[in-house]
C-alpha atoms as a PDB file:
ATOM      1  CA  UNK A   1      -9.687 -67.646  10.060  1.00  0.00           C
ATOM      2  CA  UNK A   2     -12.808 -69.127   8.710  1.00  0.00           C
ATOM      3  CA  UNK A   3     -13.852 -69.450   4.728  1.00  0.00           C
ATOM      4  CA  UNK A   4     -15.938 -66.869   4.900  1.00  0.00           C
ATOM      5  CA  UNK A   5     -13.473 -64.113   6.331  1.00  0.00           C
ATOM      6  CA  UNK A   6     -10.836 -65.343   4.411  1.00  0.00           C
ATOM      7  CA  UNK A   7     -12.531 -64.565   0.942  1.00  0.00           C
ATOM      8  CA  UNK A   8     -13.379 -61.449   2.535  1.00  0.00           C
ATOM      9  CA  UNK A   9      -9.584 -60.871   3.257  1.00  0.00           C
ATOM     10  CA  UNK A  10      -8.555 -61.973  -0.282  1.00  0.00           C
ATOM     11  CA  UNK A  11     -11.210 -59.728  -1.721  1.00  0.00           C
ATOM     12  CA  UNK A  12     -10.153 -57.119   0.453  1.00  0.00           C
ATOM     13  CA  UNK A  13      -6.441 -57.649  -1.153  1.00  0.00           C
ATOM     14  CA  UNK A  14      -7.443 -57.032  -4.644  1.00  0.00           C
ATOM     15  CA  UNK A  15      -9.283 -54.404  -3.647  1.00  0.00           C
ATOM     16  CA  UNK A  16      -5.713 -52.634  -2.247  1.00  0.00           C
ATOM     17  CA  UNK A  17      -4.163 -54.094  -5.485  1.00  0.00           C
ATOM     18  CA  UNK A  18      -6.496 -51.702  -7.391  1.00  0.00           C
ATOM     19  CA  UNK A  19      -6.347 -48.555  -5.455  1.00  0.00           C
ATOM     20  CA  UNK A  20      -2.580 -48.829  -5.387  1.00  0.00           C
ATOM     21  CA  UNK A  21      -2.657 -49.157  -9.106  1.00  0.00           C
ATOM     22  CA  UNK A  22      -4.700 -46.194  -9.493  1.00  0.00           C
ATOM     23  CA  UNK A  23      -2.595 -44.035  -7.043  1.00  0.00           C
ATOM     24  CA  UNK A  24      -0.001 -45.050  -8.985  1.00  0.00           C
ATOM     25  CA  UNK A  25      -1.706 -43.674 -12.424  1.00  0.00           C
ATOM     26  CA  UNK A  26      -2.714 -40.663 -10.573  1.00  0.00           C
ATOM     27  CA  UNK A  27       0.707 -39.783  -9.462  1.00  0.00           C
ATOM     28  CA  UNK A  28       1.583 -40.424 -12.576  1.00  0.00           C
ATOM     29  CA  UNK A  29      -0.279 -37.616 -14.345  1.00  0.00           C
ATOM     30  CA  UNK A  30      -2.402 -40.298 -16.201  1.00  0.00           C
ATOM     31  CA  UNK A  31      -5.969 -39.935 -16.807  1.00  0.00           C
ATOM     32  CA  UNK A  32      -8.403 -41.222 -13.960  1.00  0.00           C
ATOM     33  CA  UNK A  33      -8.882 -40.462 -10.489  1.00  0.00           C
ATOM     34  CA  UNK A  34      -6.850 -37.935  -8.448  1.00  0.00           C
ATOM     35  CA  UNK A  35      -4.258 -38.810  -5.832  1.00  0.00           C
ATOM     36  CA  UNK A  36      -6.561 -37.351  -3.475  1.00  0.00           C
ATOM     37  CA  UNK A  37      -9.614 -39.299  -4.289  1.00  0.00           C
ATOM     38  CA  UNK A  38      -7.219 -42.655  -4.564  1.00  0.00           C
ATOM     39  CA  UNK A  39      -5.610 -42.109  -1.179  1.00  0.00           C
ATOM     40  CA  UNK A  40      -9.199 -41.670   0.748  1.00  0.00           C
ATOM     41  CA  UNK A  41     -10.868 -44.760  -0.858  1.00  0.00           C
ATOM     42  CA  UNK A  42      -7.911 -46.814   0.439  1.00  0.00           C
ATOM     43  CA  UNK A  43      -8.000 -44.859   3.748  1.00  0.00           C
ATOM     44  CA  UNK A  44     -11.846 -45.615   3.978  1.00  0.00           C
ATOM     45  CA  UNK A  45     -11.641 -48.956   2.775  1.00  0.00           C
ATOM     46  CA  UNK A  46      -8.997 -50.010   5.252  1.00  0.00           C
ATOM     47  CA  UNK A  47     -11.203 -48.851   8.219  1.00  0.00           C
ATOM     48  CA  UNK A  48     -14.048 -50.768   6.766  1.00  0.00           C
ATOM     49  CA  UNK A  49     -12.083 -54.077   7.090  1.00  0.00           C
ATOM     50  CA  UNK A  50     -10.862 -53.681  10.323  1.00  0.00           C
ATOM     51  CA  UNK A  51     -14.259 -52.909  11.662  1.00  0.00           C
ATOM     52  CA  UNK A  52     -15.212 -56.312   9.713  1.00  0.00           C
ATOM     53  CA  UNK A  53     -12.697 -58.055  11.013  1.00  0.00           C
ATOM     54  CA  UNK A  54     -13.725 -56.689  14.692  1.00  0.00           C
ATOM     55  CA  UNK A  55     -10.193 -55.467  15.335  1.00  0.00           C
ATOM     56  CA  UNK A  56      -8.358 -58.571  14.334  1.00  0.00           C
ATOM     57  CA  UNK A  57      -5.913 -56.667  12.457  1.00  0.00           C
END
């Protein structure tokens, strides 16, 4: 894994961090995004790294 990919993976992490924590809050009942809305930026966002990654995953 070179530099480059790995701050891209690390990114990519806290990126996952967040959505979780919002799905959480959504589930919840709190204010902010719906469950929805959290659960299709993660799917999204998941397929965007593995096509960055080329499949690696």
């Amino acid at each position: 894994m070179t530099i480059a990919s790995f701050d891209t993976f690390e990114s990519d992490f806290e990126e996952d961090r967040q959505v979780l924590l919002e799905g959480r809050a959504a589930h919840s009942g709190a204010s902010g995004p719906s469950f929805d809305t959290v659960l299709t930026r993660f799917v999204r966002m998941r397929l965007n790294v593995r096509e960055s990654l080329g499949g690696m995953l």
